[in-house]
Protein backbone atom coordinates (compact mmCIF):
# COMPACT_ATOMS: atom_id res chain seq x y z
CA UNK A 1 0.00 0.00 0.00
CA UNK A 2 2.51 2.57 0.84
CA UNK A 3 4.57 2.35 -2.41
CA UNK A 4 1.17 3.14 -4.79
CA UNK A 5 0.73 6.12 -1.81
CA UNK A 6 4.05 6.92 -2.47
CA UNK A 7 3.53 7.44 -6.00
CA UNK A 8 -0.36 8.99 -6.12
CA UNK A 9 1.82 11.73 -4.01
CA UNK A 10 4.46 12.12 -6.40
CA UNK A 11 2.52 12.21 -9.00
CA UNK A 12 0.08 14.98 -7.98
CA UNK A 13 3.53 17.17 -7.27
CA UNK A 14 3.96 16.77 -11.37
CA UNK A 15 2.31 20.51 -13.01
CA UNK A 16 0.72 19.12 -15.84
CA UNK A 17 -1.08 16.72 -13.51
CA UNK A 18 -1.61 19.33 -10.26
CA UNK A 19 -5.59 19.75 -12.04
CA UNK A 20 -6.41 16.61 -12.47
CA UNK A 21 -9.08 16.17 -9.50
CA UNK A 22 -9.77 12.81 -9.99
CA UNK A 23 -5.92 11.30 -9.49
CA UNK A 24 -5.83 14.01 -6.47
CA UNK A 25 -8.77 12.83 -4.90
CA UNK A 26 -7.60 9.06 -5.65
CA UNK A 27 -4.19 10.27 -3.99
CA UNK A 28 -6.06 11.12 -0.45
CA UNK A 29 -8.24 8.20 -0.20
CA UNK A 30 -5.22 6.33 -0.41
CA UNK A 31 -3.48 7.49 2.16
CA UNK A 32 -6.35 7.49 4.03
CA UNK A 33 -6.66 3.79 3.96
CA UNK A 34 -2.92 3.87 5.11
CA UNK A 35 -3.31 6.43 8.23
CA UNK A 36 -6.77 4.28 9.37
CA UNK A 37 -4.59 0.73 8.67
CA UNK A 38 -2.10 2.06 10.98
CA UNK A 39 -4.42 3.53 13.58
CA UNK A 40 -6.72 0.11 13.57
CA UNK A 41 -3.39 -1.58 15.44
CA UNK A 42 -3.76 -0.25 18.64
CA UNK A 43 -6.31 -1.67 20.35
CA UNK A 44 -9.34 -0.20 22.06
CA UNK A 45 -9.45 3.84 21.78
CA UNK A 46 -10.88 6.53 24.13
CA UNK A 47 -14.17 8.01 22.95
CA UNK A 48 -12.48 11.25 22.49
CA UNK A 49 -9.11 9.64 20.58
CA UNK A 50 -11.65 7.66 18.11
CA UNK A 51 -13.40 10.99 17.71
CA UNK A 52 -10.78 12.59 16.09
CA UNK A 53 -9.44 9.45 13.82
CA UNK A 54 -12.86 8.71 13.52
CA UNK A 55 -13.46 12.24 11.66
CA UNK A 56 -9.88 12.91 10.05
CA UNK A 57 -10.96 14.15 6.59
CA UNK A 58 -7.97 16.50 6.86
CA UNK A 59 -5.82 15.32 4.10
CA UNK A 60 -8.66 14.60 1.53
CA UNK A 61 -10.09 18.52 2.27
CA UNK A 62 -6.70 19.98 1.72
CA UNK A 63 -5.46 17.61 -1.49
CA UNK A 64 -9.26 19.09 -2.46
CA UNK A 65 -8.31 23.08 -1.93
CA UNK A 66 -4.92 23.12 -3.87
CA UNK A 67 -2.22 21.01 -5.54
CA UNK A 68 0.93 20.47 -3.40
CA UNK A 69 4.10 20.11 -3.86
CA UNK A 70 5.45 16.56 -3.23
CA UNK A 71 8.13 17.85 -0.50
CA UNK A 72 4.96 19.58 1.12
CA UNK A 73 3.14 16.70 1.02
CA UNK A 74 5.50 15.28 2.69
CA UNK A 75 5.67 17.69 5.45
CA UNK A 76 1.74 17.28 5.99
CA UNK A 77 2.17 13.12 6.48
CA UNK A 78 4.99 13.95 9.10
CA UNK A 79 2.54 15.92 10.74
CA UNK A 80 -0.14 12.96 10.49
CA UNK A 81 2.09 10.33 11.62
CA UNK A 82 3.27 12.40 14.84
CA UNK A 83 -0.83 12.88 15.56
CA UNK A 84 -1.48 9.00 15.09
CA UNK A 85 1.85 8.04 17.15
CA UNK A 86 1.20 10.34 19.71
CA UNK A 87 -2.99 9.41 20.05
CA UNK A 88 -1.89 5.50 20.29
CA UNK A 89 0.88 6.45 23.54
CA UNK A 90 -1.90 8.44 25.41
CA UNK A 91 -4.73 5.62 24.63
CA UNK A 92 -2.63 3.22 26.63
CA UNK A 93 -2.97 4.10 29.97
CA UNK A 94 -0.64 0.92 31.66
CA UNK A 95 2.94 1.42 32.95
CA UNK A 96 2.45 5.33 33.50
CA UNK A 97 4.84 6.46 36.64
CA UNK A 98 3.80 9.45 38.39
CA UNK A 99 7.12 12.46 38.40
CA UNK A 100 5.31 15.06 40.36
CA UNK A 101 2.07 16.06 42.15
CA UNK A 102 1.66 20.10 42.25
CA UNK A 103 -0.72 21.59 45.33
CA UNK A 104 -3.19 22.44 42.40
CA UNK A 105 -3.86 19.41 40.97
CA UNK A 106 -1.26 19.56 37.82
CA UNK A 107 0.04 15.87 37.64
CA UNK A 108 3.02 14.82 35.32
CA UNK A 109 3.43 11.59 34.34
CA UNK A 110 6.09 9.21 32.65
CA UNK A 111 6.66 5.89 31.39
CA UNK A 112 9.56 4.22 28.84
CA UNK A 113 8.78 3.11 25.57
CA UNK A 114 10.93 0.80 23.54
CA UNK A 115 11.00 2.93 20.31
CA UNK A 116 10.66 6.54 21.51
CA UNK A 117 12.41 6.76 25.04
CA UNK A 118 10.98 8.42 27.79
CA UNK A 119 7.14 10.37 27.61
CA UNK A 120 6.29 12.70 30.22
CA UNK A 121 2.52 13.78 30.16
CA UNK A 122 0.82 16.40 31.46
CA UNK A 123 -2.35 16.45 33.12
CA UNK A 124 -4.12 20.28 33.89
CA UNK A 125 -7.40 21.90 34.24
CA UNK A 126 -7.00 25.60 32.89
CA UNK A 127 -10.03 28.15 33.73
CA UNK A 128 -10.71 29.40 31.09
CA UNK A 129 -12.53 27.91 27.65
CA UNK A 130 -11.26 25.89 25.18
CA UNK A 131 -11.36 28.34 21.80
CA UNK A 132 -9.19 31.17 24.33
CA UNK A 133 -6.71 28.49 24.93
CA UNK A 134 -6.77 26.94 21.55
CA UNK A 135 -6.26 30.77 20.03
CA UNK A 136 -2.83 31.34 22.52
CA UNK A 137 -1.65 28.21 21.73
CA UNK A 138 -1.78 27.89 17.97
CA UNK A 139 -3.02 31.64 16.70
CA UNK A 140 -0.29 33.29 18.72
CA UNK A 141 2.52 30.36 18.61
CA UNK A 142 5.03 33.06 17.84
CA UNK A 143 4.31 35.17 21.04
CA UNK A 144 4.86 31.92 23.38
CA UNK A 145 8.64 33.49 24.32
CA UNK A 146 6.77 36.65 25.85
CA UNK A 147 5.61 34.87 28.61
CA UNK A 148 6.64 31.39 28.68
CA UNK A 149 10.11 31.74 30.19
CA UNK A 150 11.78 28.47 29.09
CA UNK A 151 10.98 29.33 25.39
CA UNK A 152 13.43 32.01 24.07
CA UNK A 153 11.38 32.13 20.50
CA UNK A 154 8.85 30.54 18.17
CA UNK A 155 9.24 31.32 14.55
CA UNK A 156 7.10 30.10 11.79
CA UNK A 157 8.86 29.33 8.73
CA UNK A 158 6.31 28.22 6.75
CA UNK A 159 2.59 27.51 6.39
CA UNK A 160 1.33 24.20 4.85
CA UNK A 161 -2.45 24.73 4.20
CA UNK A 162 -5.20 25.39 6.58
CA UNK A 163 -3.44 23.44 9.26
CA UNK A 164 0.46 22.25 8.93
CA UNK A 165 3.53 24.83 9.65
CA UNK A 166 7.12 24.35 10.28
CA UNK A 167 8.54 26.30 13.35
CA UNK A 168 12.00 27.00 14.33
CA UNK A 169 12.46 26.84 18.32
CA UNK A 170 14.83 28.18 20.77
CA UNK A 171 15.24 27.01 24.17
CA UNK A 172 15.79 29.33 26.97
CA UNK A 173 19.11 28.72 28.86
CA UNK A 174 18.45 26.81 32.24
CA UNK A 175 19.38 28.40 35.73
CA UNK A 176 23.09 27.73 35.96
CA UNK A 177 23.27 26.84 32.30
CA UNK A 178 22.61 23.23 33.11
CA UNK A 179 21.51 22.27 29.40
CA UNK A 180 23.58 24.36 26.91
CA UNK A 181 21.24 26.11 24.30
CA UNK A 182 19.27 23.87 22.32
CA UNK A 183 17.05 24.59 19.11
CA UNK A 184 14.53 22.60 17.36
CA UNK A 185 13.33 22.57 13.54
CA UNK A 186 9.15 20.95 13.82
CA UNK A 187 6.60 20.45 11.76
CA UNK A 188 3.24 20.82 13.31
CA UNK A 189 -0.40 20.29 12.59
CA UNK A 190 -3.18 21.31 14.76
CA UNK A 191 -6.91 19.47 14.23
CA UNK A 192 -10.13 20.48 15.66
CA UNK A 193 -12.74 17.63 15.76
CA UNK A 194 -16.27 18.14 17.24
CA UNK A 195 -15.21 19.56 20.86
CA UNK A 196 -11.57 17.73 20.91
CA UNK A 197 -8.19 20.05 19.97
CA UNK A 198 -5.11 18.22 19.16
CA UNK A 199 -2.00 19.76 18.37
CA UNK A 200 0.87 17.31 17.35
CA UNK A 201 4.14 18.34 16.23
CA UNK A 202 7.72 16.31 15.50
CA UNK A 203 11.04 17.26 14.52
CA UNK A 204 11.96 17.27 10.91
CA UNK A 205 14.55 18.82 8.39
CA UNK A 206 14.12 22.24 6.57
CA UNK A 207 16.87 23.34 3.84
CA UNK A 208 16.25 26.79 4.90
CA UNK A 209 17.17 26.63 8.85
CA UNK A 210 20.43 24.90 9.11
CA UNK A 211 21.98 23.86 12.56
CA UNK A 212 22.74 27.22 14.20
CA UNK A 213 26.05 28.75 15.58
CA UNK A 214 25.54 28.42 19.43
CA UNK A 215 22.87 25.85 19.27
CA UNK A 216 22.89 22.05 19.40
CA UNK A 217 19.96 21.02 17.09
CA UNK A 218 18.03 18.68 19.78
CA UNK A 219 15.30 16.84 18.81
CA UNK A 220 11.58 16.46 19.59
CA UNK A 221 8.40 14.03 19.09
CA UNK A 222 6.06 12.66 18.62
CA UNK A 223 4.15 15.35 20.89
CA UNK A 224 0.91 16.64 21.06
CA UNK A 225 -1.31 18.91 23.39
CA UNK A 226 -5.06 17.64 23.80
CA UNK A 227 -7.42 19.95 24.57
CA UNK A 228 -11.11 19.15 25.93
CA UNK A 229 -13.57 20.86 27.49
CA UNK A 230 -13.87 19.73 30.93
CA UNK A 231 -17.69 17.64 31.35
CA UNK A 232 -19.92 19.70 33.31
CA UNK A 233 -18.08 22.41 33.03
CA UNK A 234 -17.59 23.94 29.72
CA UNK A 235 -15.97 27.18 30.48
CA UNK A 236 -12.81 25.24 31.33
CA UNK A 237 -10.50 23.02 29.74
CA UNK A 238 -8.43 20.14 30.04
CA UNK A 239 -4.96 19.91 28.93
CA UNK A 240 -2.82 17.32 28.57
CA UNK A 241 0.36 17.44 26.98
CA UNK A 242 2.46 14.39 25.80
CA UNK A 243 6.32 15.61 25.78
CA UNK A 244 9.34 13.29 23.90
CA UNK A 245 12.41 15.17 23.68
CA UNK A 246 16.34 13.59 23.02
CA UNK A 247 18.31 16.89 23.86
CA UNK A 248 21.18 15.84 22.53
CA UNK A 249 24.91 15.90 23.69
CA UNK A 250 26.36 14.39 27.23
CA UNK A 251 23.80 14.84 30.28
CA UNK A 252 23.00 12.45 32.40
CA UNK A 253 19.39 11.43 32.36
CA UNK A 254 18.42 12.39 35.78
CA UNK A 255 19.22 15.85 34.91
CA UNK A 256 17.24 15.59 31.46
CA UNK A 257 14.30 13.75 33.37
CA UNK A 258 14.03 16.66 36.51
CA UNK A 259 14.52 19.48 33.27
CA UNK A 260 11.33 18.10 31.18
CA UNK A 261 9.25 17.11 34.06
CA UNK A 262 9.95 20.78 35.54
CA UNK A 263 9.34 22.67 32.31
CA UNK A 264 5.98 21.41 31.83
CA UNK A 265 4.70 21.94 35.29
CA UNK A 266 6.34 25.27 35.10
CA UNK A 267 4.67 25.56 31.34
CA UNK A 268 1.25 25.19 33.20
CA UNK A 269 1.95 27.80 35.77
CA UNK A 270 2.84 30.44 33.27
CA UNK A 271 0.36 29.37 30.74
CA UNK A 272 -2.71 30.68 33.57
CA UNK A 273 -0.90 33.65 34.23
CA UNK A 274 -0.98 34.63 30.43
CA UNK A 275 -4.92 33.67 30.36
CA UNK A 276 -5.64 35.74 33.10
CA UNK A 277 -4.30 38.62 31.70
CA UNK A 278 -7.38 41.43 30.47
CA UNK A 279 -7.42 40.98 26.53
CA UNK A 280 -6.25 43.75 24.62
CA UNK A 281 -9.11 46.44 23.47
């Protein structure tokens, strides 16, 4: 199956094939079938997780607005495959450790898988509804260094349709410059599906952001933030965040384990304090 994907892709990338509908539309039904074949081998989804897979038209709507190139169309399955990889770690709920407990309820948890390493996920209620966080989270990505102080900057390189970009990412140094500056190159989708948000990102390669002078290019994904409103109460949301992150170069990993457990607890904390701020007039 994936070699005839392979080549409906390529082929739609071709301009004098980009207007034929029918081979574009034959192109996303295909993969289609591939991302629900994958997806139908993990084994009993949440309601909310089969919601979204349930309801992922996304790549047939977008092959449908406009040709793409086949190195975007590329991009866009990266971002696929890091929402599918990401839904089937949260959907099994065994073998999760608990890191840390906050006085507020914000829980992180952890747990070791063979192929990706170490997960941490987040667990938070925020106050405030789910289209104000959605809109600070992806509609003002680039603003996240203002007041999220373990991000230096988030820069959007490019958009991908309605709902893929790639990002460029610096790291804030640590207190004592524990973990050297680190940068990451991502390419990120964000779905909306009935009253679930998922945001799922991974790293990937972009000719026009090279490893930087200063930086050690780390490495990130799959990740993704869910975001549902919380039942009976619809005027606040729940978060959780899946985090899978190899920084790269010699630290030991209790160091990198206290680092990524702390930055999303302290992610939470500044994430409310941003919320609560008055909107702008």
């Amino acid at each position: 199956m994936l070699p005839a994907t392979s080549k409906l892709c390529a082929a739609i990338s071709y301009r004098h094939l980009r207007n034929m509908t029918g081979l574009r539309r034959q192109a996303a039904v295909a993969i289609s079938q591939e991302l629900s074949r994958l997806a139908s081998r993990s084994p009993g989804p949440s309601t909310w997780i089969h919601q979204v897979r349930r309801r992922s038209s996304l790549l047939s709507s977008r092959l449908e607005e406009k040709p793409f190139s086949e190195m975007e169309m590329c991009y866009i399955k990266q971002g696929e495959e890091a929402l599918q990889k990401s839904l089937r770690i949260l959907e099994d709920q065994d073998d999760w450790k608990t890191e840390t407990v906050a006085g507020n309820g914000d829980k992180v948890l952890s747990k070791v898988l063979p192929d990706v390493g170490k997960v941490f996920r987040l667990e938070v209620v925020v106050d405030q509804p789910l289209d104000t966080v959605y809109g600070e989270l992806v509609d003002n990505m680039e603003q996240m260094g203002d007041w999220n102080p373990n991000v230096e900057e988030v820069r959007i390189l490019e958009k991908i349709g309605k709902d893929t970009v790639i990002t460029h990412e610096k790291a804030a140094a640590t207190p004592g410059n524990i973990v050297g500056p680190r940068d990451f190159v991502s390419v990120r989708c964000s779905k909306r599906r009935g009253s679930t948000c998922v945001l799922a990102g991974m790293s990937t390669t972009y000719g026009a952001m090279p490893e930087q002078e200063g930086f050690i290019r780390a490495e990130n994904g799959p990740t993704c933030m869910v975001l549902r409103p919380l039942p009976g109460s619809p005027s606040r949301t729940r978060l959780t965040w899946l985090l899978s992150i190899d920084l790269k170069g010699w630290l030991p990993k209790t160091i990198i384990n206290q680092v990524l457990s702390q930055t999303q607890v302290d992610f939470a904390k500044h994430l409310r304090q941003r919320l609560a701020r008055p909107l702008p007039v």
